[in-house]
Protein backbone atom coordinates (compact mmCIF):
# COMPACT_ATOMS: atom_id res chain seq x y z
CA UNK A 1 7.19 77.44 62.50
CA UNK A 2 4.65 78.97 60.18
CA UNK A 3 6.03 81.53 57.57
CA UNK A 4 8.52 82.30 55.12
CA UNK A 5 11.29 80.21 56.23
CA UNK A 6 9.35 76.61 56.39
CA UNK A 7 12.60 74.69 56.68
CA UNK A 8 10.38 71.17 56.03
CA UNK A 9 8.36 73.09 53.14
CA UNK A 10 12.19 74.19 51.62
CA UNK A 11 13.90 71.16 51.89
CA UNK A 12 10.44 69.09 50.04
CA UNK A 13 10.54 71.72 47.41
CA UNK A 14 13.87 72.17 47.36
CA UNK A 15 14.55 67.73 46.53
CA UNK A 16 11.24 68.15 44.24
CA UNK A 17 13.19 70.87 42.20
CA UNK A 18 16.67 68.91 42.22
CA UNK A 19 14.61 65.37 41.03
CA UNK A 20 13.05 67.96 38.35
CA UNK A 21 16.63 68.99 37.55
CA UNK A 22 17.92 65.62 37.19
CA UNK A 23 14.98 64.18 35.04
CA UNK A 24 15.48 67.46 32.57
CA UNK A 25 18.79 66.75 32.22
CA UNK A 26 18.53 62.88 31.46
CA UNK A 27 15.84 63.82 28.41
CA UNK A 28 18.42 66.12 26.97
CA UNK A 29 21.36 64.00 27.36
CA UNK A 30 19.02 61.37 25.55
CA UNK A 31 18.11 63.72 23.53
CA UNK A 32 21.60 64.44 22.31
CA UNK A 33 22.73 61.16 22.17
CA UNK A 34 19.66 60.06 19.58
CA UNK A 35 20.70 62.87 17.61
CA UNK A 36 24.74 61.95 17.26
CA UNK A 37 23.46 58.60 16.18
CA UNK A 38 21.38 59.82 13.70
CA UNK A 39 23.79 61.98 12.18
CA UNK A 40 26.71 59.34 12.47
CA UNK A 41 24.58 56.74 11.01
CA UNK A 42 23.82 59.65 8.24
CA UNK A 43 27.54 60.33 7.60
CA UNK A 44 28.50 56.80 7.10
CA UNK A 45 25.98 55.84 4.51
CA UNK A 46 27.00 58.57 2.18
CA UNK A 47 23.88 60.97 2.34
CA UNK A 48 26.65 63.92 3.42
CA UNK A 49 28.34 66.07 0.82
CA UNK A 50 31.01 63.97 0.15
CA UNK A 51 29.66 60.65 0.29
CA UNK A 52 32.61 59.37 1.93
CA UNK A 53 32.28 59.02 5.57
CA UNK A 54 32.66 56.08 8.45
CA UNK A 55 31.10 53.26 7.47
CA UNK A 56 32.04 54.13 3.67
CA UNK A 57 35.21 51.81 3.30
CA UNK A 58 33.20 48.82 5.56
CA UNK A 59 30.04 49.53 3.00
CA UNK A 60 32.47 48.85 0.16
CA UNK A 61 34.63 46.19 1.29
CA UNK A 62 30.65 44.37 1.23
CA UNK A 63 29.73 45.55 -1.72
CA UNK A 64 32.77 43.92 -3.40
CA UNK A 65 32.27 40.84 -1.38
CA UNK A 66 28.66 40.11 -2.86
CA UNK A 67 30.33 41.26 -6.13
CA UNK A 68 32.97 38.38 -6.03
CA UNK A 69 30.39 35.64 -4.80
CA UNK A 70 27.68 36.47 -7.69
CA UNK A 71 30.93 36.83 -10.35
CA UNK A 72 31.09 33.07 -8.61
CA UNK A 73 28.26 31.95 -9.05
CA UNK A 74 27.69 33.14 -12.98
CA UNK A 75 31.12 31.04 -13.46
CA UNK A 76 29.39 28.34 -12.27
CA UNK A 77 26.50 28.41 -14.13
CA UNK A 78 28.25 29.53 -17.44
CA UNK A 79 30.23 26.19 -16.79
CA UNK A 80 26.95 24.43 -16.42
CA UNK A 81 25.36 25.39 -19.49
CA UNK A 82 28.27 24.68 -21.10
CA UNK A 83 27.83 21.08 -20.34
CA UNK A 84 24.29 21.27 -20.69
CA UNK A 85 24.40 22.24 -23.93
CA UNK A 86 27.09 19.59 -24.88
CA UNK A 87 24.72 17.10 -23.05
CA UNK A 88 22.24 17.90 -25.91
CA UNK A 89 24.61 18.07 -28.31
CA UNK A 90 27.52 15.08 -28.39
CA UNK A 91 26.56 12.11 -25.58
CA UNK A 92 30.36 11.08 -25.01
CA UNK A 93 32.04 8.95 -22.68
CA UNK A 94 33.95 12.32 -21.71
CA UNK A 95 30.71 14.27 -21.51
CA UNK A 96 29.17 11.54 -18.45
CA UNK A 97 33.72 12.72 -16.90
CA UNK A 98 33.06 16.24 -16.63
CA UNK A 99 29.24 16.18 -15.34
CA UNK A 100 30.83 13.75 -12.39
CA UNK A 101 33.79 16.23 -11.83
CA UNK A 102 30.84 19.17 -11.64
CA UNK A 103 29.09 17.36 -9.08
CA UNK A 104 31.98 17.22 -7.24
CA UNK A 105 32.94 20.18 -7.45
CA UNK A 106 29.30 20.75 -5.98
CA UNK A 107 29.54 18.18 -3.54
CA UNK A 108 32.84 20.06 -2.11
CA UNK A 109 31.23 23.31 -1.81
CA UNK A 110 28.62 22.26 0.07
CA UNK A 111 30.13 21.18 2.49
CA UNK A 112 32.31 24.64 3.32
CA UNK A 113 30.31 27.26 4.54
């Protein structure tokens, strides 16, 4: 059958066009999806109007939680130099107490993560 109406020629062109179709489709879709993330990810770390957004509150709530462990850890240091400095100053039988109950302290730390 040689002419307009090929049937095999149709059908070929016809599953080329429909695989075209499909491949299109998936770009866009990935497309789409790449941009939603972006402008989620966008939204949530305050670069919007507001500032406020999803991942706001969760951004905070680890913000104050490296807040509270450095506030911590400056305790524990002030308390150090503290005895440091009365190390230097007064050698007592009291001083030798609290630099054991320090290391302790230490000691117990350590060990929970």
């Amino acid at each position: 059958m040689d002419g307009k109406y090929n049937r095999e020629e149709f059908w070929t062109d016809f599953a080329r066009r429909w695989e075209e179709r499909i491949a299109r489709r998936a770009e866009r879709w990935q497309a789409r999806q790449e941009r939603r993330a972006a402008r989620y990810a966008a939204w949530g770390s305050g670069a919007g109007s507001a500032g406020r957004g999803y991942g706001y509150q969760r951004q905070n709530h680890e913000l104050e939680a490296k807040v509270e462990a450095m506030t911590k850890t400056i305790e524990q240091l002030t308390e150090r130099i503290t005895t440091l400095e009365k190390l230097a100053v007064d050698p007592d039988a009291r001083l030798a107490a609290e630099i054991e109950r320090l290391r302790r302290e230490d000691n117990r730390q350590g060990e929970t993560p």
